[in-house]
PDB file of N, CA and C in Angstrom:
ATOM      1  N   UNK A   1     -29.109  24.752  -1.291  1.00  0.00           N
ATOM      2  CA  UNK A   1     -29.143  24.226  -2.641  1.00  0.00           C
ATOM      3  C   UNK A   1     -27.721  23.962  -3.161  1.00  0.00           C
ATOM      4  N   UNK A   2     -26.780  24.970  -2.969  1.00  0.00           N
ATOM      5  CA  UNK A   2     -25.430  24.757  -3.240  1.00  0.00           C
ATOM      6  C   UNK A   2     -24.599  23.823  -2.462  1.00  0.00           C
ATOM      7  N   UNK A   3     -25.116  23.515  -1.605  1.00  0.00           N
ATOM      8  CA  UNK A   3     -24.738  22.452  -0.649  1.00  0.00           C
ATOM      9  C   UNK A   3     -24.797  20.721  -1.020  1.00  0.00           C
ATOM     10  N   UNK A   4     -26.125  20.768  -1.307  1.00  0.00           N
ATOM     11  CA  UNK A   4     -26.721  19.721  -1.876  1.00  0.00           C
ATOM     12  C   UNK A   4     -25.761  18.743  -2.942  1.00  0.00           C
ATOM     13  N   UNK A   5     -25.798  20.478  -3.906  1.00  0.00           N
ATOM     14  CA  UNK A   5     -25.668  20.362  -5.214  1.00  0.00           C
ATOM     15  C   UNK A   5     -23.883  19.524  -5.088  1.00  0.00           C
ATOM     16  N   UNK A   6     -22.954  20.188  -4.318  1.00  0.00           N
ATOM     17  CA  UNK A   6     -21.541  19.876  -4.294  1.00  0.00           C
ATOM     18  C   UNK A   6     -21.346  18.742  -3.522  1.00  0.00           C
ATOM     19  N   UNK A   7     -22.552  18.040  -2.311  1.00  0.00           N
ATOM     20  CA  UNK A   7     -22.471  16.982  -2.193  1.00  0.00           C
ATOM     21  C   UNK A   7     -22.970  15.795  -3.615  1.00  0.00           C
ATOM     22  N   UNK A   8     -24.107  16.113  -4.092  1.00  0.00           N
ATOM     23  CA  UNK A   8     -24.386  15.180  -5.579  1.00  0.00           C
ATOM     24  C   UNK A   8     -22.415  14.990  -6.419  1.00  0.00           C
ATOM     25  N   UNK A   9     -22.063  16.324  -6.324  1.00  0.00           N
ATOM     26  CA  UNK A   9     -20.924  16.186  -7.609  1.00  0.00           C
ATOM     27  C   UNK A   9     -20.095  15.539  -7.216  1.00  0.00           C
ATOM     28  N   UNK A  10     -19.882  15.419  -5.364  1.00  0.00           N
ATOM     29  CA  UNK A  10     -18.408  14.955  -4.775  1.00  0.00           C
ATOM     30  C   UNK A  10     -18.882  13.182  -4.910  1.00  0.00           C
ATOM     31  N   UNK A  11     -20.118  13.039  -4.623  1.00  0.00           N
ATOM     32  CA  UNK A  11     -20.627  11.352  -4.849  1.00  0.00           C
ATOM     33  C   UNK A  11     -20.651  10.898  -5.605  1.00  0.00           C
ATOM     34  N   UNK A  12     -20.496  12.006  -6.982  1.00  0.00           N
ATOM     35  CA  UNK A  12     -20.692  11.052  -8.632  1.00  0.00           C
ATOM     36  C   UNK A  12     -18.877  11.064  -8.321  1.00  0.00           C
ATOM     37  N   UNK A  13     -17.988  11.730  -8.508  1.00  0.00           N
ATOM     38  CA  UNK A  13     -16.621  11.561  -8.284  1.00  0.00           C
ATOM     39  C   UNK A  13     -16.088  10.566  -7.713  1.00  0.00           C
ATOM     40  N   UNK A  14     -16.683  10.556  -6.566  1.00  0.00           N
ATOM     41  CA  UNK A  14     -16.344   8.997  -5.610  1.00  0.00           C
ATOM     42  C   UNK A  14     -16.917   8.098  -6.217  1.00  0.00           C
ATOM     43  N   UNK A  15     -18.119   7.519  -6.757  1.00  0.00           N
ATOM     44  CA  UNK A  15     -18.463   6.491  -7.544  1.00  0.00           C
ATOM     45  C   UNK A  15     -17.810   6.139  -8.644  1.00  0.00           C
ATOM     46  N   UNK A  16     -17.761   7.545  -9.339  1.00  0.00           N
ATOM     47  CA  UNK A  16     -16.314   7.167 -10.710  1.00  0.00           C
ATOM     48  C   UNK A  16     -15.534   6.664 -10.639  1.00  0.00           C
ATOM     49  N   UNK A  17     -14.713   7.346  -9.172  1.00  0.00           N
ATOM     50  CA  UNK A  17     -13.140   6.346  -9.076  1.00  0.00           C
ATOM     51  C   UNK A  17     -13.250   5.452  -8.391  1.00  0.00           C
ATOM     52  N   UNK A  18     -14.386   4.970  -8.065  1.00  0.00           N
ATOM     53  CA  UNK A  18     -14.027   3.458  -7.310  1.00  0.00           C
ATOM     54  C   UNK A  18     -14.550   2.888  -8.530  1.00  0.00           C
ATOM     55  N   UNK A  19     -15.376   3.234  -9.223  1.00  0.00           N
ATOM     56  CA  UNK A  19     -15.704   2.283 -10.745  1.00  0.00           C
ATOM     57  C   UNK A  19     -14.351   1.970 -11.099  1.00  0.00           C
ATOM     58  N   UNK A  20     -13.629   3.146 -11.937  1.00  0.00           N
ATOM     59  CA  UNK A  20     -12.296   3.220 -12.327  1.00  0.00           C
ATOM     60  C   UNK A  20     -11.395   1.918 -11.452  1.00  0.00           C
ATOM     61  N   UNK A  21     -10.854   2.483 -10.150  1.00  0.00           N
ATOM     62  CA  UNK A  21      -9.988   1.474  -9.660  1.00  0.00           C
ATOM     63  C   UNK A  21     -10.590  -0.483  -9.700  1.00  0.00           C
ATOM     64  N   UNK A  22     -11.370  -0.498  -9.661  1.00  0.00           N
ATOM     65  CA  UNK A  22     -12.330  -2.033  -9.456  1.00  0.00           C
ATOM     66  C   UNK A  22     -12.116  -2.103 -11.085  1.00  0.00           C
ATOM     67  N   UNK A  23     -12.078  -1.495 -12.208  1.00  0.00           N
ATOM     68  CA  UNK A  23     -11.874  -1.919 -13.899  1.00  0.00           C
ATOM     69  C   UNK A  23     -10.488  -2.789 -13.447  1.00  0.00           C
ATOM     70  N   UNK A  24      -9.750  -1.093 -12.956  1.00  0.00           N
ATOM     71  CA  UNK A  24      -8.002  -1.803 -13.149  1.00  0.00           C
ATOM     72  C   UNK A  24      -7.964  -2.692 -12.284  1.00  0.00           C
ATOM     73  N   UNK A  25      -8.561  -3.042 -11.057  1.00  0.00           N
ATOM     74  CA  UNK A  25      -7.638  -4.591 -10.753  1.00  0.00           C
ATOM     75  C   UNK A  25      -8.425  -5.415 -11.132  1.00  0.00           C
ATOM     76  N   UNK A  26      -9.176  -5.696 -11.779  1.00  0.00           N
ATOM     77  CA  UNK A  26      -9.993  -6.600 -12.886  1.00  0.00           C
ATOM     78  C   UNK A  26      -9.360  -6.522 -13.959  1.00  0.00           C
ATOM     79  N   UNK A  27      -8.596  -6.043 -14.507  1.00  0.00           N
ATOM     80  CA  UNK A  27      -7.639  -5.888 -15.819  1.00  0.00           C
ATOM     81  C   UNK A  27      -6.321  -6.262 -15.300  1.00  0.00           C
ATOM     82  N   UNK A  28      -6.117  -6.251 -14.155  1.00  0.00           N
ATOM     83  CA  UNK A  28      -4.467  -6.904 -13.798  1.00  0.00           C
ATOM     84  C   UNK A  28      -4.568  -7.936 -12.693  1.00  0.00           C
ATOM     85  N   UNK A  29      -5.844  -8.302 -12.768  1.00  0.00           N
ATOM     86  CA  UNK A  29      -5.729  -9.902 -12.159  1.00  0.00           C
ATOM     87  C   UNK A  29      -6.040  -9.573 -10.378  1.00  0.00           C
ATOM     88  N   UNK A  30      -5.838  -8.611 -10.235  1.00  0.00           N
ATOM     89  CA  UNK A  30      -5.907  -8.210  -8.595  1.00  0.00           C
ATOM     90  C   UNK A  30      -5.202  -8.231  -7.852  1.00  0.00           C
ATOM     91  N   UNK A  31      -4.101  -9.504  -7.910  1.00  0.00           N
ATOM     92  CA  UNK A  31      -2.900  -9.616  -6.590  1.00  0.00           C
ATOM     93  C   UNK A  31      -1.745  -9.962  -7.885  1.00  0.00           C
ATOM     94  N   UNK A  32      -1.944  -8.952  -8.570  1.00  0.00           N
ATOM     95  CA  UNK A  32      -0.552  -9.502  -9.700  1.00  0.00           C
ATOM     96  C   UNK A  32       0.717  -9.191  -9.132  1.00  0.00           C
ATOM     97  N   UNK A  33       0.863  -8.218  -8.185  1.00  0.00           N
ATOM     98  CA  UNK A  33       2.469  -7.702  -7.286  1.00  0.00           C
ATOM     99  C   UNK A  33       2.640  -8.923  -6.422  1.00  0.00           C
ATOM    100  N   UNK A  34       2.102  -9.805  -6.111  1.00  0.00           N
ATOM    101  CA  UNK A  34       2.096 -11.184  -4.622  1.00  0.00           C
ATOM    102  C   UNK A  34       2.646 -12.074  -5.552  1.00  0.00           C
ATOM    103  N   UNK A  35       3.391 -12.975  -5.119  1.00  0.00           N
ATOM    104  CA  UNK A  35       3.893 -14.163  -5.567  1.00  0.00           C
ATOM    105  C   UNK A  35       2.904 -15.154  -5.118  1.00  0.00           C
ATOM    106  N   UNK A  36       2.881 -16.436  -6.525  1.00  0.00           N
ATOM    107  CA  UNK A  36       1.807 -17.082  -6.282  1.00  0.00           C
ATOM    108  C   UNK A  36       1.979 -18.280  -4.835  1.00  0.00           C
ATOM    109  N   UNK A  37       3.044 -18.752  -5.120  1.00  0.00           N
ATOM    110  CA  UNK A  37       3.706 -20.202  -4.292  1.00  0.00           C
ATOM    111  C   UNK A  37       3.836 -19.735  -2.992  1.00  0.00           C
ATOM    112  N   UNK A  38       3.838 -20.828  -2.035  1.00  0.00           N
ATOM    113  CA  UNK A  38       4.601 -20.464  -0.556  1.00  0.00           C
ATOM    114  C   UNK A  38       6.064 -20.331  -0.489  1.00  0.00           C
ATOM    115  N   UNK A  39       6.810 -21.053  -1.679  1.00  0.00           N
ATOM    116  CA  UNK A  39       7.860 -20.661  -1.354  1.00  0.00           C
ATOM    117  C   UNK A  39       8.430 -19.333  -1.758  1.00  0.00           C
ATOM    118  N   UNK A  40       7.633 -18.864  -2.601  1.00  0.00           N
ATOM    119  CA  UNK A  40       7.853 -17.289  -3.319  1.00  0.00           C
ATOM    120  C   UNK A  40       7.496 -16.155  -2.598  1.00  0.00           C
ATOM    121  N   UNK A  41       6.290 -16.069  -1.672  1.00  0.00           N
ATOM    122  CA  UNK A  41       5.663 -15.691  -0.866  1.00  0.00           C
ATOM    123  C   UNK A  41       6.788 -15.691   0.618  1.00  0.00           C
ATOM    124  N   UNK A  42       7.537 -16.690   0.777  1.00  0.00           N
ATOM    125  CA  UNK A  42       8.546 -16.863   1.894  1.00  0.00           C
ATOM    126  C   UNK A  42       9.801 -15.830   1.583  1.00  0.00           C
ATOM    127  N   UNK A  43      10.302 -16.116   0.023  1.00  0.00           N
ATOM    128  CA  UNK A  43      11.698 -15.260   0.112  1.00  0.00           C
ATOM    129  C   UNK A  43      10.971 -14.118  -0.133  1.00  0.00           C
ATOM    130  N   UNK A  44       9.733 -13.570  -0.588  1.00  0.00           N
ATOM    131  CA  UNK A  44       9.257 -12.396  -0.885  1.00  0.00           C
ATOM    132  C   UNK A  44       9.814 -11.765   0.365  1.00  0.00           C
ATOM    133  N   UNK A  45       8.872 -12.294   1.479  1.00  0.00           N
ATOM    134  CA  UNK A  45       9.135 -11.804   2.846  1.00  0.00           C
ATOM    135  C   UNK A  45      10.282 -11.491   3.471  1.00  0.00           C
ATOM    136  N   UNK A  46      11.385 -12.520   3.254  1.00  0.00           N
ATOM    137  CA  UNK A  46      12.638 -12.382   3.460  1.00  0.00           C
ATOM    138  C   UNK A  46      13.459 -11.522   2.963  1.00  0.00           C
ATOM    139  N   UNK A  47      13.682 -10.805   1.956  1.00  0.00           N
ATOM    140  CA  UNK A  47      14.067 -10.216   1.076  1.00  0.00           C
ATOM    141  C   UNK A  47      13.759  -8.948   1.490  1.00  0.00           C
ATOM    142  N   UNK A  48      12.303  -8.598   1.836  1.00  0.00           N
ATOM    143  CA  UNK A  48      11.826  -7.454   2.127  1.00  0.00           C
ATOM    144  C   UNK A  48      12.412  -7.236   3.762  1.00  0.00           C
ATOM    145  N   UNK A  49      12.118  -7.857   4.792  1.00  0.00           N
ATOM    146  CA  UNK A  49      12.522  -7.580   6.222  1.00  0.00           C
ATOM    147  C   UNK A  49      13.551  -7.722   6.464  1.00  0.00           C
ATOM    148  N   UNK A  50      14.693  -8.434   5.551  1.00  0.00           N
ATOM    149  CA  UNK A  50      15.786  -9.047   5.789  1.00  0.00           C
ATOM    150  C   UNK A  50      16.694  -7.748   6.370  1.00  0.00           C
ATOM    151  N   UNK A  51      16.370  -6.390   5.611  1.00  0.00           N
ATOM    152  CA  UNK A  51      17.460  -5.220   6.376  1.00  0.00           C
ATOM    153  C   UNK A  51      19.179  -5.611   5.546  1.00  0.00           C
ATOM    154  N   UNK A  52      19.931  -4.634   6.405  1.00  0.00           N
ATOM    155  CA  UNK A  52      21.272  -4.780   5.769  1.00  0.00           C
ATOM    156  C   UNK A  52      22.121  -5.922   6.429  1.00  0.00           C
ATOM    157  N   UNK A  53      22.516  -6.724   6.438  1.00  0.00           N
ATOM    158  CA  UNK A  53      23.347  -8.119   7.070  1.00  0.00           C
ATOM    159  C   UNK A  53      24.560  -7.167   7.414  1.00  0.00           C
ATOM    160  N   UNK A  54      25.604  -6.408   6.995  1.00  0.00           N
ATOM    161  CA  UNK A  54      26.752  -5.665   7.228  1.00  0.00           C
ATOM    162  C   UNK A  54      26.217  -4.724   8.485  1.00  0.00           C
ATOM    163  N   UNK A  55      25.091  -3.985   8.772  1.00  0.00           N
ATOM    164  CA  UNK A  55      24.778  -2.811   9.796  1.00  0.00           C
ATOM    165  C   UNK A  55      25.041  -3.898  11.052  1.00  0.00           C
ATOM    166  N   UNK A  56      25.438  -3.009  12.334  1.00  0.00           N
ATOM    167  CA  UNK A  56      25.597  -3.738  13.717  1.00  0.00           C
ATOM    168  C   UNK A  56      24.359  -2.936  14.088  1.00  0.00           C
ATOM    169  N   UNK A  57      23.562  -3.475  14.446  1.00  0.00           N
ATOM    170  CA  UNK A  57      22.396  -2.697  15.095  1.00  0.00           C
ATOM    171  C   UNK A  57      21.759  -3.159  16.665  1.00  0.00           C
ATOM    172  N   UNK A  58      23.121  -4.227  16.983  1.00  0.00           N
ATOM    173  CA  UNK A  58      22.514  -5.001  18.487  1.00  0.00           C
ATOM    174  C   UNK A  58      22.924  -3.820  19.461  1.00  0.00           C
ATOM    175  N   UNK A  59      23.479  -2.936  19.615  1.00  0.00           N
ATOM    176  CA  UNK A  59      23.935  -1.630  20.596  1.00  0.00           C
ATOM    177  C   UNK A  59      22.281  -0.560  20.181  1.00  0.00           C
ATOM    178  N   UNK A  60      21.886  -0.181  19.258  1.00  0.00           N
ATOM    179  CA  UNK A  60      20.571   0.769  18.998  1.00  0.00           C
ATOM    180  C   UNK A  60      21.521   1.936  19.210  1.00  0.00           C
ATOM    181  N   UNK A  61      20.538   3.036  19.150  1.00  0.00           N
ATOM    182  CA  UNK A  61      21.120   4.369  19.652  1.00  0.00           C
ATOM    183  C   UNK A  61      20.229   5.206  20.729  1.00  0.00           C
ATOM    184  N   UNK A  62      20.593   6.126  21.169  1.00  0.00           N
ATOM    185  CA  UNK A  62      19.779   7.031  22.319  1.00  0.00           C
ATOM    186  C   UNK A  62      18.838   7.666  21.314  1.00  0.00           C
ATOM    187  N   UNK A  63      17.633   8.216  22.125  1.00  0.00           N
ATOM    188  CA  UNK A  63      16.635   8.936  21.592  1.00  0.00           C
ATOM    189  C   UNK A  63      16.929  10.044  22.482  1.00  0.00           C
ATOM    190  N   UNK A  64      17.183  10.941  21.058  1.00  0.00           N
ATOM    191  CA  UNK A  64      17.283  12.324  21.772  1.00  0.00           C
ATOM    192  C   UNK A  64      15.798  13.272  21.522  1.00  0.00           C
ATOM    193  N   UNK A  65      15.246  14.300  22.472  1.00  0.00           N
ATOM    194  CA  UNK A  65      14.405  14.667  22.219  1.00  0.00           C
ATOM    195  C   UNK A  65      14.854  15.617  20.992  1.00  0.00           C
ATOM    196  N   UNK A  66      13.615  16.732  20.203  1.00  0.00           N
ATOM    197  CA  UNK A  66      14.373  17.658  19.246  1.00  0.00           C
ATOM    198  C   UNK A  66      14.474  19.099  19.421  1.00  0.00           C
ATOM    199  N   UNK A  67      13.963  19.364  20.840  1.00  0.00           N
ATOM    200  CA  UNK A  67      13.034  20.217  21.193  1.00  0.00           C
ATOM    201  C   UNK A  67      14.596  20.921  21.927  1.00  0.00           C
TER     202      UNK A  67
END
């Protein structure tokens, strides 16, 4: 019975917050963080993977174990 009972409460919880989250991205449009354009969407990308231009990173380094 107590079993039951804490599965019923954990399913109304999970139904709540997916109610909850599905309000808020219905209240902020859904992809409001994405740029709309391809070209916005391009430097988005760029910007993000681009890394540091000053680091030399064509040598890498050894992997040491930690052990």
């Amino acid at each position: 019975m107590a079993l039951a009972l804490a599965g019923l409460i954990g399913f109304a919880a999970g139904a709540s917050w997916m109610k909850w989250q599905m309000a808020s991205v219905q209240i902020t449009g859904g992809n409001a963080t994405q740029p709309s354009s391809d070209e916005a969407q391009r430097e988005h990308r760029e910007k993000f993977f681009s890394g540091d231009p000053e680091r030399d990173v064509r040598g890498g380094q050894e992997l040491k174990p930690r052990w």
